[in-house]
Protein backbone atom coordinates (compact mmCIF):
# COMPACT_ATOMS: atom_id res chain seq x y z
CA UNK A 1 0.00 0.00 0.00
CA UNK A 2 2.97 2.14 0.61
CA UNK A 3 4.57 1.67 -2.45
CA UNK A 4 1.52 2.80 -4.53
CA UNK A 5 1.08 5.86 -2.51
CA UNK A 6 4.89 6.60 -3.25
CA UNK A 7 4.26 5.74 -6.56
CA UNK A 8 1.27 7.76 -7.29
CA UNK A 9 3.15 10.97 -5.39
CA UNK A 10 6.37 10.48 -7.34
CA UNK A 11 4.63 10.05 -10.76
CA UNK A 12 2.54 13.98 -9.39
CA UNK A 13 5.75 15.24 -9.01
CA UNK A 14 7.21 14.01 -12.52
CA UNK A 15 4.41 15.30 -14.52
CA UNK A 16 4.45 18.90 -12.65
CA UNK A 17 8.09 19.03 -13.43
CA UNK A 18 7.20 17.77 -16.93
CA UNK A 19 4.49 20.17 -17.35
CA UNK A 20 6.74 22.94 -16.17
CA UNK A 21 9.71 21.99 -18.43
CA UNK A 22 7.46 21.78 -21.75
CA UNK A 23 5.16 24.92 -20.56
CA UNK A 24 1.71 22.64 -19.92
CA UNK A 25 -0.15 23.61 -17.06
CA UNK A 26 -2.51 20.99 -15.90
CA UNK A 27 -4.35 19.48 -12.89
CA UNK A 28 -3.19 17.29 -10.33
CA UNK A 29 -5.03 14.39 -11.54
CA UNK A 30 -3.76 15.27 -15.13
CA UNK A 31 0.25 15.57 -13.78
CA UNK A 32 -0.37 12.17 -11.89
CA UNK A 33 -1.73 10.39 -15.17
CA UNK A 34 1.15 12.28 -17.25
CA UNK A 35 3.71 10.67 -14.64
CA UNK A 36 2.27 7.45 -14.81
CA UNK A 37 2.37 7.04 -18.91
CA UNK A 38 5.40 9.00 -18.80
CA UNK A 39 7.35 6.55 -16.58
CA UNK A 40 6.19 3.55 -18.39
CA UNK A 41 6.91 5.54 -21.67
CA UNK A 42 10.38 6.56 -19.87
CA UNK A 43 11.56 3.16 -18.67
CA UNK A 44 10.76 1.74 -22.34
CA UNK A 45 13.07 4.44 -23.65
CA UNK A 46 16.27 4.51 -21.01
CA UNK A 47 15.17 0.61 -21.24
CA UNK A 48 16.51 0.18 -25.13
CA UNK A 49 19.66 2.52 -24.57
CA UNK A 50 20.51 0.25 -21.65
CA UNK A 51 19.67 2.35 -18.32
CA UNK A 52 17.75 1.77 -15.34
CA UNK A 53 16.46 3.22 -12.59
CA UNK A 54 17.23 1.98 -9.09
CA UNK A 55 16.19 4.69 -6.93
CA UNK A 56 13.41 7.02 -6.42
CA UNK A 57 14.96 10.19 -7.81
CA UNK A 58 15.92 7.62 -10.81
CA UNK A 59 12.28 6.70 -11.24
CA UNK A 60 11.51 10.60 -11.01
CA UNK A 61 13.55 11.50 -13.77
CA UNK A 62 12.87 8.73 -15.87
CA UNK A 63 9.27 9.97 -15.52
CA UNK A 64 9.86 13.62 -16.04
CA UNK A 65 11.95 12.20 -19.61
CA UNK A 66 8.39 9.86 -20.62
CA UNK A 67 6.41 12.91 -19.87
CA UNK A 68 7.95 15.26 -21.38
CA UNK A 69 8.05 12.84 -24.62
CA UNK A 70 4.55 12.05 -24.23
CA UNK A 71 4.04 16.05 -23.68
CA UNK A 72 5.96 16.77 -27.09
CA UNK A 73 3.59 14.27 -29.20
CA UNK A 74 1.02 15.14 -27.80
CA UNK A 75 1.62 18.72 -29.02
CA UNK A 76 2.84 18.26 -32.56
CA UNK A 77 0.33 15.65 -33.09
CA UNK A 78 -2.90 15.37 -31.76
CA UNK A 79 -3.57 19.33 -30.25
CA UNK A 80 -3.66 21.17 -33.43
């Protein structure tokens, strides 16, 4: 129960960074879904290039790297 807790407050704190790195200001609930994509987008990524995160600050900016990816298509893709 812990972990998820952690886990649901780390990935709030990866999108907010996100959001505030690539200039999109949403809600909590929309920073905690951004984190949550963005870390599994994140992990695939550092994942192929050989890296992993061990850690929590690890996990945090693996996240913040997803979301901002996810954040960038997002963007040039689907908001017109």
């Amino acid at each position: 129960m812990l972990g998820v807790i952690l886990d649901l407050i780390s990935s709030g704190i990866a999108g907010w960074l996100a959001g505030k790195i690539m200039n999109s200001e949403g809600s909590i609930l929309m920073n905690v879904i951004i984190g949550l994509i963005g870390g599994v987008v994140g992990s695939v990524v550092f994942g192929i290039i050989g890296f992993t995160a061990t850690n929590i600050i690890g996990s945090v900016i693996v996240s913040v790297v997803g979301a901002c990816i996810c954040i960038f298509v997002y963007n040039k893709f689907i908001k017109k």
